[in-house]
C-alpha atoms as a PDB file:
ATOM      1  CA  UNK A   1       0.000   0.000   0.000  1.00  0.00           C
ATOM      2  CA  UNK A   2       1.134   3.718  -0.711  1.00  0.00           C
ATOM      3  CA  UNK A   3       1.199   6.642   1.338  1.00  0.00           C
ATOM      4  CA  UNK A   4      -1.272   8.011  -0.911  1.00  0.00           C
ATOM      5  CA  UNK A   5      -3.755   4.913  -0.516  1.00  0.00           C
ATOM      6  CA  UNK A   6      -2.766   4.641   3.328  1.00  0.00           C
ATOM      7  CA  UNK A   7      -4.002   8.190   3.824  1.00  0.00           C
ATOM      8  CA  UNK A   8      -7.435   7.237   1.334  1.00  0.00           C
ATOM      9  CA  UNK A   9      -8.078   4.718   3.077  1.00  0.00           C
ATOM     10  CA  UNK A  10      -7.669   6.556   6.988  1.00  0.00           C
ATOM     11  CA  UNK A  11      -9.996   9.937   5.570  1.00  0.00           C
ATOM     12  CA  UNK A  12     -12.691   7.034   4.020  1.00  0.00           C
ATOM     13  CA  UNK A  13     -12.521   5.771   7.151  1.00  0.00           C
ATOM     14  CA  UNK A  14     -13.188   8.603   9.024  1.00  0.00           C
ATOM     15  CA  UNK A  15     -16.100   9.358   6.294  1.00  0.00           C
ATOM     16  CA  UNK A  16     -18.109   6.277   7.658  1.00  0.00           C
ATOM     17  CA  UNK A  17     -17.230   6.448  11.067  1.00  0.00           C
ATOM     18  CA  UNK A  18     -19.331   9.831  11.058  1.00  0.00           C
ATOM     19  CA  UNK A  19     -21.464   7.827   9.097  1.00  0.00           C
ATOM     20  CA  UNK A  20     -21.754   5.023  11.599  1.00  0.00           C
ATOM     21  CA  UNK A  21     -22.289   7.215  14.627  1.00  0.00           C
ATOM     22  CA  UNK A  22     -25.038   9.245  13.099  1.00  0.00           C
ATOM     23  CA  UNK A  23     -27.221   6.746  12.351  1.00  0.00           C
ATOM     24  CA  UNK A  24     -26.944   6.333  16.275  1.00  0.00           C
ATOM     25  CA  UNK A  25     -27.973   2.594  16.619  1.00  0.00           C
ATOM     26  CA  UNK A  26     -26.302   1.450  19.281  1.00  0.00           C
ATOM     27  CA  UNK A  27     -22.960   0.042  17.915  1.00  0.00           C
ATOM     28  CA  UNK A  28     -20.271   0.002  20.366  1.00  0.00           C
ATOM     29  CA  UNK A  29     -16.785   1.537  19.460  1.00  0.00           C
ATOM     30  CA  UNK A  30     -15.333  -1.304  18.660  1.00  0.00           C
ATOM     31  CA  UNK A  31     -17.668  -2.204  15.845  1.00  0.00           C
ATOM     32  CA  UNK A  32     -17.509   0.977  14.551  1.00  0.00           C
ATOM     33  CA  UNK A  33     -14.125   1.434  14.052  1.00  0.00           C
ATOM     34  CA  UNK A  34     -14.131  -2.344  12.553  1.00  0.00           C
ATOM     35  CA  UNK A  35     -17.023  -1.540  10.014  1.00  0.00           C
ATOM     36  CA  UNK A  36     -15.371   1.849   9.361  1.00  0.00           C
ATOM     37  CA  UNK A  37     -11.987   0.306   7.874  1.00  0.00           C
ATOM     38  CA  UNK A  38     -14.332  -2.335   6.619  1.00  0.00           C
ATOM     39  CA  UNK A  39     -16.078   0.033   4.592  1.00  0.00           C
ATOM     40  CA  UNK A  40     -13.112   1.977   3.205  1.00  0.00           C
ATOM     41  CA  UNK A  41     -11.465  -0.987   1.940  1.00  0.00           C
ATOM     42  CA  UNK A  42     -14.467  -2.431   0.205  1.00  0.00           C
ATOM     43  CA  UNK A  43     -14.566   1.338  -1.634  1.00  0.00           C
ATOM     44  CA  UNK A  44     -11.343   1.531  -2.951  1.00  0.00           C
ATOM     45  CA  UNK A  45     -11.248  -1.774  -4.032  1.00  0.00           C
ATOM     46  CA  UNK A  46     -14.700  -0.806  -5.929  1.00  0.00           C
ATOM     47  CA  UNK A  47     -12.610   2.004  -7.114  1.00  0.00           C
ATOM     48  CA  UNK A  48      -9.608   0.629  -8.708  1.00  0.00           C
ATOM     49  CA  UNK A  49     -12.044  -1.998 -10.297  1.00  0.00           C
ATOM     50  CA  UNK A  50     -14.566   0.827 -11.689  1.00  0.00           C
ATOM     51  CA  UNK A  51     -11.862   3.250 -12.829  1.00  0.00           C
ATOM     52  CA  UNK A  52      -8.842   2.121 -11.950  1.00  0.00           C
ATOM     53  CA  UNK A  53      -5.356   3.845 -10.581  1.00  0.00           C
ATOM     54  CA  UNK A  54      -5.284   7.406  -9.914  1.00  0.00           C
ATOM     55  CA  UNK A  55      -3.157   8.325 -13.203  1.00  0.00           C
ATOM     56  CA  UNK A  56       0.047  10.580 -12.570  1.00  0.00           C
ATOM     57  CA  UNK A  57       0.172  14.173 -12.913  1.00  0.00           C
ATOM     58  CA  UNK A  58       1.248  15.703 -16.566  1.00  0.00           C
ATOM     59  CA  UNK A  59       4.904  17.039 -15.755  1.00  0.00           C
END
């Protein structure tokens, strides 16, 4: 994993913990910082299958 895709994958992360906690059923913090990692990985795998790597920048 890249830095890039390290730091994706902690701010999707922190997208569906805020997620998670608003829909305020009862999960414990455990499970929602599981489900929140959970979540990013299954996006950017959905990502890189739907439209692949980020390409570089034109130098």
């Amino acid at each position: 994993m890249t830095r890039d895709q390290h730091e994706d994958t902690k701010a999707f992360a922190v997208a569906a913990m805020v997620g998670l906690l608003a829909r305020s059923d009862g999960m414990g913090a455990q499970e929602i910082a599981t489900r929140c990692f959970d979540m990013a990985l299954a996006f950017q795998a959905e990502q890189k299958k739907r439209i692949g790597d980020t390409p570089p920048y034109d130098m």
